[in-house]
Protein backbone atom coordinates (compact mmCIF):
# COMPACT_ATOMS: atom_id res chain seq x y z
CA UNK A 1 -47.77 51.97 -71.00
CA UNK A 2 -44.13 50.87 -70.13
CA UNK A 3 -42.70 53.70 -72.46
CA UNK A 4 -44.71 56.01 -70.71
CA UNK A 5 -43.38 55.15 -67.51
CA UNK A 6 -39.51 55.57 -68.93
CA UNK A 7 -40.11 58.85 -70.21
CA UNK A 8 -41.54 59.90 -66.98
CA UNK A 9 -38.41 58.59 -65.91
CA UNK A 10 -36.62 60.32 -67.40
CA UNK A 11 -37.87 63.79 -67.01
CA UNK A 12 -37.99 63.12 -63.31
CA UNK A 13 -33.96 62.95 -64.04
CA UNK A 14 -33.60 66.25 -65.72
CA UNK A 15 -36.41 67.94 -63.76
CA UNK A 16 -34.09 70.57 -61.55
CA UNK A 17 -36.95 71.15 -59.27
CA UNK A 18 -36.91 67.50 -58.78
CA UNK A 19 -33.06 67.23 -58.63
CA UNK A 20 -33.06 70.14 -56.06
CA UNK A 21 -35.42 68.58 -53.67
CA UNK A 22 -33.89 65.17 -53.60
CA UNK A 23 -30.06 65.38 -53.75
CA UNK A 24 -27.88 63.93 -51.78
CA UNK A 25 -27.16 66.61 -49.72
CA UNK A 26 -28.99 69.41 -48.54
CA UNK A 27 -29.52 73.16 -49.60
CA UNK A 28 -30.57 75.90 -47.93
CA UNK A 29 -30.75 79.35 -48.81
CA UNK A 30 -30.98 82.02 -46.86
CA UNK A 31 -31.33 86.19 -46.75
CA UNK A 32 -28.33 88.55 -45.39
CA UNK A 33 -30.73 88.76 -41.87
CA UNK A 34 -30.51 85.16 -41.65
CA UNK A 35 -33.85 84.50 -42.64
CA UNK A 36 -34.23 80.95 -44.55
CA UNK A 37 -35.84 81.96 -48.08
CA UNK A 38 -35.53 78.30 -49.55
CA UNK A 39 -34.48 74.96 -48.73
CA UNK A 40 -34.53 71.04 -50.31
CA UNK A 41 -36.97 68.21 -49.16
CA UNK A 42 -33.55 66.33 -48.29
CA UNK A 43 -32.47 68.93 -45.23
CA UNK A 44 -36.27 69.24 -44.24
CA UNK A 45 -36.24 65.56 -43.50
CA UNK A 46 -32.84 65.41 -41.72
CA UNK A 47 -34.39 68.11 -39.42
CA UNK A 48 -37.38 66.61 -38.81
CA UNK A 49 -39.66 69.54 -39.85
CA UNK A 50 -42.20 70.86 -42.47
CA UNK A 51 -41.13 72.87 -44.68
CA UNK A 52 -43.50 76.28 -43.78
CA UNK A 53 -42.09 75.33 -40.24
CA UNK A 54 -38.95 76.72 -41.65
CA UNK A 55 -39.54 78.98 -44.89
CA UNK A 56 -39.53 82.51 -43.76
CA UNK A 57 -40.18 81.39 -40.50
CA UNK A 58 -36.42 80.43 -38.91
CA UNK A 59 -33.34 81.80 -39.27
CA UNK A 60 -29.98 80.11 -40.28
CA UNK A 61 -29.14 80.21 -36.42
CA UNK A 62 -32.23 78.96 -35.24
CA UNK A 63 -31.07 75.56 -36.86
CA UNK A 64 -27.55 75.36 -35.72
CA UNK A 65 -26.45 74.77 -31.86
CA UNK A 66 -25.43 77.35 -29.10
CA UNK A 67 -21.89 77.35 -30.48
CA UNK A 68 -23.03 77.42 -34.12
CA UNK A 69 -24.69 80.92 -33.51
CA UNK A 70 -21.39 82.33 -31.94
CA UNK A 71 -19.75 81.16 -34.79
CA UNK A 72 -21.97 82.30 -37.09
CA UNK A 73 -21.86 86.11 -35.69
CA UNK A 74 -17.98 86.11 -34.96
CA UNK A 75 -16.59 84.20 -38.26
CA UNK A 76 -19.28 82.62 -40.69
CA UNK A 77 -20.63 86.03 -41.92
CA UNK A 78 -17.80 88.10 -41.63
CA UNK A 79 -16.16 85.82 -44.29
CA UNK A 80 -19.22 85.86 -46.50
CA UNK A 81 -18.78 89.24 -46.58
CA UNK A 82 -15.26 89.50 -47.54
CA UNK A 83 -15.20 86.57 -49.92
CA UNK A 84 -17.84 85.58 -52.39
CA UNK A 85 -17.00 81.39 -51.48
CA UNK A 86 -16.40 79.95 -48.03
CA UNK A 87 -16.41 76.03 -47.64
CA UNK A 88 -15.65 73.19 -45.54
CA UNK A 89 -17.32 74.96 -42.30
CA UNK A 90 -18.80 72.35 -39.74
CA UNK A 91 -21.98 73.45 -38.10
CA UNK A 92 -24.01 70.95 -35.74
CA UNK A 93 -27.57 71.15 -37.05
CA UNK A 94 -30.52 71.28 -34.55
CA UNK A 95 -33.59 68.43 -35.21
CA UNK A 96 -36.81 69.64 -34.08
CA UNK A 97 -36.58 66.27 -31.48
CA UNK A 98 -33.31 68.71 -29.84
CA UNK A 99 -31.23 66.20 -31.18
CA UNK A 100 -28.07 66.85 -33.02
CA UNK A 101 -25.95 65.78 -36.58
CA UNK A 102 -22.81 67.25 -37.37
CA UNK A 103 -22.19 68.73 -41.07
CA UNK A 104 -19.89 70.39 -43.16
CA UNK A 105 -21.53 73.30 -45.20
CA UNK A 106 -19.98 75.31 -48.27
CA UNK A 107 -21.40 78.38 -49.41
CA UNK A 108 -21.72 80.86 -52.09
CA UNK A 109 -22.89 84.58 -51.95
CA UNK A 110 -25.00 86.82 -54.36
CA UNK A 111 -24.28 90.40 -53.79
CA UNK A 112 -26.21 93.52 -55.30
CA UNK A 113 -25.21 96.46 -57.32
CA UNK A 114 -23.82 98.10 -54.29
CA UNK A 115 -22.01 95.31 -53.47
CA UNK A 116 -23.49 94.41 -50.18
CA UNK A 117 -24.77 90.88 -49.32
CA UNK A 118 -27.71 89.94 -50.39
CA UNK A 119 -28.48 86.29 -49.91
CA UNK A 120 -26.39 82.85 -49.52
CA UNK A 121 -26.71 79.83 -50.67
CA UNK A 122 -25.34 76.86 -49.07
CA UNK A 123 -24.99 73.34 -49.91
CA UNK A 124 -25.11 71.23 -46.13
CA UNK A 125 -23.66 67.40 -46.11
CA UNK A 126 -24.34 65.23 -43.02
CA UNK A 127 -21.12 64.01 -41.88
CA UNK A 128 -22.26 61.20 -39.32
CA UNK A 129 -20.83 58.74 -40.12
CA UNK A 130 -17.50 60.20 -41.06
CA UNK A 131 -17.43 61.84 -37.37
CA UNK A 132 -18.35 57.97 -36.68
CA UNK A 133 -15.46 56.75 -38.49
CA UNK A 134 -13.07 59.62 -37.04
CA UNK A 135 -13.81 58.67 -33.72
CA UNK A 136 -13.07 54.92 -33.95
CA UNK A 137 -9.71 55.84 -35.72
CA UNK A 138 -9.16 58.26 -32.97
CA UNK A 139 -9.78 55.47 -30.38
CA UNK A 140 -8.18 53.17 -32.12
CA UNK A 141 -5.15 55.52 -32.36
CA UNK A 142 -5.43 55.97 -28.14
CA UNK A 143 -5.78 52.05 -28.00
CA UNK A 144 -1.84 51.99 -30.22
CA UNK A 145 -0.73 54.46 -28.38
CA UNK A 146 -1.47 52.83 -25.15
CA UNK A 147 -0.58 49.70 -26.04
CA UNK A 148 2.89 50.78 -27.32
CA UNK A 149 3.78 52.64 -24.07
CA UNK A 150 2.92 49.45 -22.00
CA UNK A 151 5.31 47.55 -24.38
CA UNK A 152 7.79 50.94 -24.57
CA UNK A 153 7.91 50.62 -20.59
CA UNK A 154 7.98 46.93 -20.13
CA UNK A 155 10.85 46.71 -22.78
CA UNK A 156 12.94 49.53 -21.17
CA UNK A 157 13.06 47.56 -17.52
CA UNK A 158 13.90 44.39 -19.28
CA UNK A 159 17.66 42.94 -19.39
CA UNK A 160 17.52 41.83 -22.49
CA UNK A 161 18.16 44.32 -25.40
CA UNK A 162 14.89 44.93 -27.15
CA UNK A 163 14.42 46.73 -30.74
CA UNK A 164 11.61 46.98 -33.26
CA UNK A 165 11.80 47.11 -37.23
CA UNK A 166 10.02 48.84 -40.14
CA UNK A 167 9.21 46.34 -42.96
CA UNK A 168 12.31 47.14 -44.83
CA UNK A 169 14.23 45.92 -41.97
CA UNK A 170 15.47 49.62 -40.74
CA UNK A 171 15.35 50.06 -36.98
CA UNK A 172 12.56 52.13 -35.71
CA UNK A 173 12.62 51.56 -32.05
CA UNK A 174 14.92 50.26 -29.04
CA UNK A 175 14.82 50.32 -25.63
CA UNK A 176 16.94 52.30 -22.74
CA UNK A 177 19.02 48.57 -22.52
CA UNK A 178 19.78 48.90 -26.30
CA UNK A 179 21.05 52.81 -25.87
CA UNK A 180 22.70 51.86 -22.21
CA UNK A 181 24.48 48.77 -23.38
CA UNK A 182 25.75 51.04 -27.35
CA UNK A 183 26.65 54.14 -25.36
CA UNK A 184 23.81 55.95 -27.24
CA UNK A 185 21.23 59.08 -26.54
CA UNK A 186 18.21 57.93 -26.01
CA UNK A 187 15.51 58.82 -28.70
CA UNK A 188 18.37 58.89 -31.61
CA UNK A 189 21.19 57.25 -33.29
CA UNK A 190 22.76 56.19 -36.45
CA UNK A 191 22.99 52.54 -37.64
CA UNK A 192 26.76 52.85 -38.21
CA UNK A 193 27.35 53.28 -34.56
CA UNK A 194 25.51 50.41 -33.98
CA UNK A 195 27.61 48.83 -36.67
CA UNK A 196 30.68 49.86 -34.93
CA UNK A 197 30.12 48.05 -31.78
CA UNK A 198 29.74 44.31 -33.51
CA UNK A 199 33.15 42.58 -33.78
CA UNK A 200 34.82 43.52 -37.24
CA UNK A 201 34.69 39.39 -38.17
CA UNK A 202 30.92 39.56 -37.68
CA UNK A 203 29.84 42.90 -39.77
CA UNK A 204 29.64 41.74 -43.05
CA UNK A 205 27.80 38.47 -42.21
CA UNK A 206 25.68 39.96 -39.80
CA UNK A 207 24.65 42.78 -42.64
CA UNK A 208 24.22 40.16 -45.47
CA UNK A 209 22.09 37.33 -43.21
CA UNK A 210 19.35 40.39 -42.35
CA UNK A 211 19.16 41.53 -45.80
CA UNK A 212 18.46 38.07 -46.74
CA UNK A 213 16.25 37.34 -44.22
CA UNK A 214 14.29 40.60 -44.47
CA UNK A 215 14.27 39.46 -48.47
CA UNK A 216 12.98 36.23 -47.52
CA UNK A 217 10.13 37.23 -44.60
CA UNK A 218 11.72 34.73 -42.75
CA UNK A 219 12.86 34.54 -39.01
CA UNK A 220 16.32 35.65 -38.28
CA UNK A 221 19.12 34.46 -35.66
CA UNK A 222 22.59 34.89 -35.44
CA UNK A 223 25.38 34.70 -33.33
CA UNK A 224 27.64 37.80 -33.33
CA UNK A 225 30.54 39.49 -30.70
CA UNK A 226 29.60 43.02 -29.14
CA UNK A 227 31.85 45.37 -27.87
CA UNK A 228 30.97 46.58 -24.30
CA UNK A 229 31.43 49.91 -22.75
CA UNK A 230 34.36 48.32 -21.32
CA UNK A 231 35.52 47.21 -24.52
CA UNK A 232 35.41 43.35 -24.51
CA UNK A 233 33.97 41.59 -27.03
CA UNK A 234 31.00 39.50 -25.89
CA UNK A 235 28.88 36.54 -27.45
CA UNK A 236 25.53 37.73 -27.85
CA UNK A 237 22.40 35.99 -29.96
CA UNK A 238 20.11 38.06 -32.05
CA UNK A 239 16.74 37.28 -33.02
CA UNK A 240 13.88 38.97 -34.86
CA UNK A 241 10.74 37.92 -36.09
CA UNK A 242 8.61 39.15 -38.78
CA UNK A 243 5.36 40.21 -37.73
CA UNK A 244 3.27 39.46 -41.30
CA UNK A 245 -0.54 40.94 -42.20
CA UNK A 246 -3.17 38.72 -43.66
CA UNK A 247 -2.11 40.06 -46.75
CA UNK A 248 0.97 38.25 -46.38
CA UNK A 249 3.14 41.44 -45.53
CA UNK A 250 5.58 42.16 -43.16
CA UNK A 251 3.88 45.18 -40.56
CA UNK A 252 7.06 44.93 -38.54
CA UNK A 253 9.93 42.62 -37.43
CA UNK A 254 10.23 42.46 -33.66
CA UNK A 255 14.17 41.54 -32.46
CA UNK A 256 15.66 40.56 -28.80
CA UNK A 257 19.98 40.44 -28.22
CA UNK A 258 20.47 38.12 -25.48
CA UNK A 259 23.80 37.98 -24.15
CA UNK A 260 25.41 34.13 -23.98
CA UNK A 261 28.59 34.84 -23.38
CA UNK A 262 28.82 32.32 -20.88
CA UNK A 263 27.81 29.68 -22.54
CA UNK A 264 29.73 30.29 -25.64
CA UNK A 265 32.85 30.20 -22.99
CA UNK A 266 31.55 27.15 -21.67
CA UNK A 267 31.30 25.01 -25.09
CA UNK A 268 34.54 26.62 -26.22
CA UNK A 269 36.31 24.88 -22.63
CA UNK A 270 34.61 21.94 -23.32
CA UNK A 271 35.58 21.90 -27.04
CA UNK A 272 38.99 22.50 -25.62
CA UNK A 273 38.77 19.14 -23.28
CA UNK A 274 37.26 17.39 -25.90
CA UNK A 275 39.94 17.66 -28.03
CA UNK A 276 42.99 17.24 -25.75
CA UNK A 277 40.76 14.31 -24.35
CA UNK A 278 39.76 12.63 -28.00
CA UNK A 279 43.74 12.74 -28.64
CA UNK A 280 44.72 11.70 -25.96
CA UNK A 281 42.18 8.58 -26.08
CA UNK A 282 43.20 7.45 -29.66
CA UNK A 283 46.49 5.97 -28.94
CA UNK A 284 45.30 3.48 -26.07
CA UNK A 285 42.19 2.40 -28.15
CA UNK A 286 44.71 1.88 -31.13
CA UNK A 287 46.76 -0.05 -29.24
CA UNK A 288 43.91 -1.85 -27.78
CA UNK A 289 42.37 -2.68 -30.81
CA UNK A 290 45.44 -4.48 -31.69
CA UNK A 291 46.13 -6.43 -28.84
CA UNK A 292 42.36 -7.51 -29.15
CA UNK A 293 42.94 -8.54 -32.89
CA UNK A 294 45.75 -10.65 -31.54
CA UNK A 295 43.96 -12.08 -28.62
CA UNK A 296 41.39 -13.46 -31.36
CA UNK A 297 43.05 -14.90 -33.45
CA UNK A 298 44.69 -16.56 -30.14
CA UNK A 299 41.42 -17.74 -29.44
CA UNK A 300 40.53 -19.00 -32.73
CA UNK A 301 43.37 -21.48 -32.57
CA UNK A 302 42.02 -22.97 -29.45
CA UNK A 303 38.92 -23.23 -30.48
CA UNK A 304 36.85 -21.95 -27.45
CA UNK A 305 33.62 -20.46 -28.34
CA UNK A 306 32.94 -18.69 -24.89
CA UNK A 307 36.19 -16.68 -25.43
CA UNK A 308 35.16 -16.55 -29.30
CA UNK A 309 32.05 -14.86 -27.98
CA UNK A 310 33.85 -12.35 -25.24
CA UNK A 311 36.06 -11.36 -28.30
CA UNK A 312 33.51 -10.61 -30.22
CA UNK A 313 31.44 -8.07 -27.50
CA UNK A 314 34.82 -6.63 -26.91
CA UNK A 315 35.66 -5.64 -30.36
CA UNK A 316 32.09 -4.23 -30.90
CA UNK A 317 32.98 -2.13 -28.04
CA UNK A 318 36.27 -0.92 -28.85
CA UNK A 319 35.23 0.06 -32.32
CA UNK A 320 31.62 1.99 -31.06
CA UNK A 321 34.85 3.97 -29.04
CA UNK A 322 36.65 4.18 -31.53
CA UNK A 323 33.45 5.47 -33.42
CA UNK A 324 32.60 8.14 -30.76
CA UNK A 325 36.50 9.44 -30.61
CA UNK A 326 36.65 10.02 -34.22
CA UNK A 327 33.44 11.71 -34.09
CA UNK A 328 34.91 14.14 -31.36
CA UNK A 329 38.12 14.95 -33.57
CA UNK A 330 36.18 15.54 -36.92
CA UNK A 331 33.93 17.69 -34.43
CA UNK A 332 37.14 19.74 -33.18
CA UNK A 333 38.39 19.87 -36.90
CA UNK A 334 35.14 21.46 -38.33
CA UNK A 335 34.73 24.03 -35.44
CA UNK A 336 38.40 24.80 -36.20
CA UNK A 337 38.36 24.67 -40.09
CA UNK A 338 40.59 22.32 -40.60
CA UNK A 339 38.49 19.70 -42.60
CA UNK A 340 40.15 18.85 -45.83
CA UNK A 341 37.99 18.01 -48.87
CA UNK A 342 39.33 15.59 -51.46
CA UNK A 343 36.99 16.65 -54.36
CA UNK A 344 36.11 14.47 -57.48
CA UNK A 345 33.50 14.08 -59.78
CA UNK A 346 31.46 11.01 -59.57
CA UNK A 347 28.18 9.31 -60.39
CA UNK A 348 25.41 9.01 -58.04
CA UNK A 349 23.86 5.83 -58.89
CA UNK A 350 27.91 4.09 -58.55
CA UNK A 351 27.51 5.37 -55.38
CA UNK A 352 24.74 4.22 -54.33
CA UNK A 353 25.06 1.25 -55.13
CA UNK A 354 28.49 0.80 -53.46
CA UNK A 355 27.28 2.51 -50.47
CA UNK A 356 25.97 1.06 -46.66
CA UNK A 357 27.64 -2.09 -47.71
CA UNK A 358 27.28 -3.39 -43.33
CA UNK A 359 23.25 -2.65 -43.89
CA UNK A 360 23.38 -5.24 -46.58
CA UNK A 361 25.63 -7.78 -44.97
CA UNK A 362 23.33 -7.62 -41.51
CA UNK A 363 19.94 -8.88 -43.85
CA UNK A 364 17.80 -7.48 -40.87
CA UNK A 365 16.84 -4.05 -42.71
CA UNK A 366 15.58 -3.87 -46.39
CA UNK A 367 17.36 -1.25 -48.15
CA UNK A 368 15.07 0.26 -51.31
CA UNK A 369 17.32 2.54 -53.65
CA UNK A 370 15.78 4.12 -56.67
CA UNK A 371 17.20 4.71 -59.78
CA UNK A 372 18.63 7.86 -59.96
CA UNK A 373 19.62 7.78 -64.18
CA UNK A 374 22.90 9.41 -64.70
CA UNK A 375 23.90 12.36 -62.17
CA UNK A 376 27.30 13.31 -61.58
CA UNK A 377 28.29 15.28 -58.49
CA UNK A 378 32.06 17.08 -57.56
CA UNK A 379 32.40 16.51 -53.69
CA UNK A 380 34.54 14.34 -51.20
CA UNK A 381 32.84 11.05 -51.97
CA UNK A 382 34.11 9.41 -48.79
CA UNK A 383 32.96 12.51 -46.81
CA UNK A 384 29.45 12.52 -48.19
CA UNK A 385 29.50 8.80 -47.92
CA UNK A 386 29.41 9.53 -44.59
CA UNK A 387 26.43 11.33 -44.36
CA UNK A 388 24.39 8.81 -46.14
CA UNK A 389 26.21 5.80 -43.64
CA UNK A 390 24.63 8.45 -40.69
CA UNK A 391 21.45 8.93 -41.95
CA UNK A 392 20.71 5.07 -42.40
CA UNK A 393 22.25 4.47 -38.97
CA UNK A 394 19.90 6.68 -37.38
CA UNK A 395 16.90 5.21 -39.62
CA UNK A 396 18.17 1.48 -38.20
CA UNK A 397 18.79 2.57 -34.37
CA UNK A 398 16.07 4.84 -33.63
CA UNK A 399 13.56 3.35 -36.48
CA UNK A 400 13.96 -0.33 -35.58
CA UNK A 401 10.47 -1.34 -35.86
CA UNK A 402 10.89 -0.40 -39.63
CA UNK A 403 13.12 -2.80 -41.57
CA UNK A 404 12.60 -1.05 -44.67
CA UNK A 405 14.83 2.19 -45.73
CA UNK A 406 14.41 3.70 -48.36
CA UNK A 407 17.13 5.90 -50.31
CA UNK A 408 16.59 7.96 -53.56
CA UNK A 409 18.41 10.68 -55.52
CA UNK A 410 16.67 13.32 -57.75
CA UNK A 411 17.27 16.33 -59.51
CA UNK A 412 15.87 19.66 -58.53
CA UNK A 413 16.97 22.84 -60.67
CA UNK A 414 20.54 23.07 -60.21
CA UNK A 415 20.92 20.59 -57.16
CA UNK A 416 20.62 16.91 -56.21
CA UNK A 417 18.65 16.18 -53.54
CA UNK A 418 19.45 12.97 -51.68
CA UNK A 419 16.92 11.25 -49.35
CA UNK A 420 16.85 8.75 -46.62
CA UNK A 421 13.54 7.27 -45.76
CA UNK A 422 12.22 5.09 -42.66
CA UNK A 423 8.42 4.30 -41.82
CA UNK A 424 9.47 4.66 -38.14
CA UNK A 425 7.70 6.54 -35.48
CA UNK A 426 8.89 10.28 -36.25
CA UNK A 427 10.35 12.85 -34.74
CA UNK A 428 8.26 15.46 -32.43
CA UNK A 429 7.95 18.62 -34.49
CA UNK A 430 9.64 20.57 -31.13
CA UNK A 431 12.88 18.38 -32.16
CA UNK A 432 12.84 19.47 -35.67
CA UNK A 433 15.04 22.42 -35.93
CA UNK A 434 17.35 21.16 -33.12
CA UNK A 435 18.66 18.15 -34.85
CA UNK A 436 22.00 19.44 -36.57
CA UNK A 437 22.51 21.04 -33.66
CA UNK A 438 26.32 20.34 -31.51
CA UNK A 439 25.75 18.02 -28.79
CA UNK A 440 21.81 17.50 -29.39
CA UNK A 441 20.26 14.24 -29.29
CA UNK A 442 16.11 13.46 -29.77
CA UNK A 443 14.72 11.46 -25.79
CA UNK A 444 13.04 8.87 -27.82
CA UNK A 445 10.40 7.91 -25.22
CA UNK A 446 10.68 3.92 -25.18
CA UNK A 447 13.86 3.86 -26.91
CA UNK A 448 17.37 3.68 -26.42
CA UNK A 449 19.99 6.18 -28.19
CA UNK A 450 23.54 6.17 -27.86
CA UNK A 451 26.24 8.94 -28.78
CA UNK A 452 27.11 12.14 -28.37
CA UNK A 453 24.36 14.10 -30.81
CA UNK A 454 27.83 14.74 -32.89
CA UNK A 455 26.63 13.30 -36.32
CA UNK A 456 24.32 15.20 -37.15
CA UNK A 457 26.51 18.67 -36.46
CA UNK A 458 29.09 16.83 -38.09
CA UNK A 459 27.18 15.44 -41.67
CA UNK A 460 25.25 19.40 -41.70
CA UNK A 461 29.16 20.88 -41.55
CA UNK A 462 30.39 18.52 -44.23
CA UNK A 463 26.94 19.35 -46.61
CA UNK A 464 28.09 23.28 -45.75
CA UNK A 465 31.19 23.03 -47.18
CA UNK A 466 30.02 21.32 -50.22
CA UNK A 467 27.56 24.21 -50.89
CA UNK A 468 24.69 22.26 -49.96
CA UNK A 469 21.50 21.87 -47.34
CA UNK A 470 20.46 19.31 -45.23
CA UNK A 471 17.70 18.94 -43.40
CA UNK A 472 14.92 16.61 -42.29
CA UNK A 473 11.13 16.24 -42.33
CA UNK A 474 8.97 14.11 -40.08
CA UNK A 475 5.44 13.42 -38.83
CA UNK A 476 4.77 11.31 -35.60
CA UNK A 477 3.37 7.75 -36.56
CA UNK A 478 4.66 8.52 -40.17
CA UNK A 479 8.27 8.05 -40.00
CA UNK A 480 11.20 10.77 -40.82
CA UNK A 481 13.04 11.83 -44.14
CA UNK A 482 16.60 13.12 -44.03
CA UNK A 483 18.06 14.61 -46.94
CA UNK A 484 20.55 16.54 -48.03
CA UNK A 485 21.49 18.33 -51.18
CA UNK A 486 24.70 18.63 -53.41
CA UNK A 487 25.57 21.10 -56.84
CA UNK A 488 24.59 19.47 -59.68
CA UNK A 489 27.73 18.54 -61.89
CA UNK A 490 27.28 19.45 -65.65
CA UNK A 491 30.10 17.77 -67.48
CA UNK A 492 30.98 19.54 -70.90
CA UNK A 493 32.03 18.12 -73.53
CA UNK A 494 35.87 18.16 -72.71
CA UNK A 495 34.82 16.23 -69.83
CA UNK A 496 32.85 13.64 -71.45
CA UNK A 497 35.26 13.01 -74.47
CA UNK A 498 37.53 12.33 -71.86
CA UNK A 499 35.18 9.59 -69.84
CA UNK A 500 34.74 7.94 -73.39
């Protein structure tokens, strides 16, 4: 019984009559008057009829709409009967309801011995729901378009100088600010005379920093000088962000110039008093320092422990000035390049363990240093030192609930990456990528901080010029990591015959 049923099968498969009536699609064939001679069960049910409702009975035109007929007089047989094929034609089909369904017909004609038409064949596909899928793409399309002439028109009656990218970081749009402020035509220009505008110094750094970040998929800022129509160079910031798909791709980068020349002017005049100032300051507090070293030992010979104690306070204070001034001339060295770097290789576990020496002498914080097995590192030891001194400061003064710190070095690739570890409250995530900033300090709520947010700017310069990064990572209630990394020092074997 169940082979009988599989061969039925399969001569319903290879029955044409069969095939013919329940394709796919429908066909339809039809005499030179018109008059429909054949058609498939397939149309019959998209129309809605029976089938001696339409056999000999209708005409192609009686199936197609008011504009179909025109069409068919004017073009649809004058073609069949200059060319034996015509295809892709779009008729809307008539149900017997009056209702409609668009479709796309191709058709073939047999001619006789004299050459004239005879009959046509045509093969009729229902294209609902690709008119479906056309019109949501179309609306969709009116919905962009709309939506980018808002934006188009907000951007060009903004200050700010607006542009757009393509994925591969080439500029695609900008707005009448961008053209205005470049001296450009509107609806056109060339990326070199945008190039030509930004302050010879600034070219090649601006040029390699967007390559890299258009590399990376990563957010993009940068300081750079502008010429002006005027021709003064002007401080300017640009930004761009990366708009990325689900997929994980960049569909665009979207990029603002904001001009800030005034504030650069303004930290530049206060660098400038800073530094005159910070000079000026160091030879009183050396001389005060002195006379207060003198005074104490003064006091120490008479023996009175209420001066003892006023010397004491007063020292602390001269040396957290003495503290902030250097801070403010390392500051005006690094903005000015003049930091020198005493480079040597040495070990990192020496280091460490020589290192934060006033941390251990206090015995109010625990500090925890991992072995770090042998890594050697070229850099200014004292300079780095520095860092590391900074980093447990901070853990000590703005983690003081945490007495332990804890320090470790590891290797990662070609770098050593040094950490410094407190269980302290954290950092707001807001804070985070403001932290090496100039003159930035963290409003601990409930806690007091002192300085001038210099040491971070100042340890992030000193990592720079080593060829490292710094950074920091934090979670509120789970304390804060600081770390920094350094070039990993491979001696060779010159080197090491040489240490033996």
């Amino acid at each position: 019984m169940e082979q009988s049923t599989n061969d039925d099968f399969l001569r319903a498969l290879t029955d044409p009559e069969l095939l013919y009536e329940n394709a796919p699609c429908g066909y339809l064939s039809f005499a030179a008057d018109g008059k429909i001679v054949k058609v498939n069960q397939t149309l019959i049910s998209w129309l809605g009829f029976f089938r001696a409702e339409v056999v000999d009975k209708l005409t192609f035109k009686d199936l197609v709409s008011k504009g179909g007929k025109i069409y068919y007089e004017m073009f649809y047989m004058p073609l069949l009967r200059m060319q034996p094929m015509v295809n892709e034609i779009n008729f809307d089909f008539i149900r017997k309801d009056g209702s409609a369904f668009p479709a796309l017909i191709n058709s073939s004609v047999f001619h006789n011995s004299e050459g004239k038409v005879v009959a046509v064949n045509a093969t009729v596909y229902n294209i609902t729901d690709r008119k479906k899928y056309e019109k949501e793409l179309l609306d969709a399309k009116k919905q962009a378009d709309s939506e980018r002439s808002k934006f188009e028109l907000l951007a060009d009656f903004t200050p700010e100088i607006i542009f757009t990218a393509e994925p591969d970081g080439e500029i695609s749009y900008v707005n009448r600010r961008f053209t205005s402020f470049f001296g450009l035509p509107a609806g056109g220009f060339k990326t070199r005379d945008v190039l030509s505008k930004v302050h010879a110094q600034d070219q090649f750094k601006l040029i390699r920093n967007w390559t890299a970040a258009v590399m990376a998929k990563v957010d993009f800022q940068m300081e750079i000088r502008l010429q002006t129509l005027n021709s003064e160079s002007h401080w300017h910031m640009v930004r761009a962000l990366p708009i990325i798909s689900a997929t994980g791709n960049v569909e665009k980068w979207m990029g603002s110039c904001t001009d800030i020349n005034q504030h650069i002017k303004a930290i530049q005049h206060l660098d400038e008093f800073i530094t005159v100032a910070s000079h000026e300051l160091k030879t009183p507090i050396t001389s005060l320092n002195a006379s207060l070293q003198l005074m104490e030992r003064m006091v120490e010979v008479q023996g009175n422990a209420k001066l003892s104690t006023l010397m004491s306070q007063a020292n602390r204070s001269v040396q957290k000035v003495r503290h902030l001034v250097e801070d403010l001339l390392h500051t005006g060295s690094i903005k000015e390049g003049q930091i020198s770097l005493q480079k040597k290789v040495f070990s990192i576990s020496d280091w460490l363990a020589g290192s934060c020496g006033h941390v251990k002498l206090e015995e109010k914080f625990n500090l925890h240093i991992a072995p770090s097995g042998i890594i050697f590192v070229e850099g200014d030891e004292q300079r780095i030192d520095q860092v590391l001194v900074n980093f447990v400061n901070n853990a000590m003064k703005y983690a003081p609930g945490s007495t332990d710190i804890y320090i470790s070095a590891e290797i990662l690739g070609e770098r050593v990456k040094i950490s410094v570890r407190d269980l302290g409250q954290g950092i707001p995530a807001d804070k985070l990528p403001y932290l090496f900033d100039r003159y930035y300090r963290v409003d601990y709520t409930g806690g007091s901080a002192s300085g001038l947010g210099l040491g971070l700017y100042i340890c992030s310069e000193i990592i720079r010029r080593h060829g490292g990064e710094i950074g920091v990572d934090s979670h509120l209630g789970e304390g804060s990591t600081f770390w920094f990394t350094l070039p990993l020092f491979k001696p060779d074997l010159e080197y090491q015959r040489n240490m033996n």
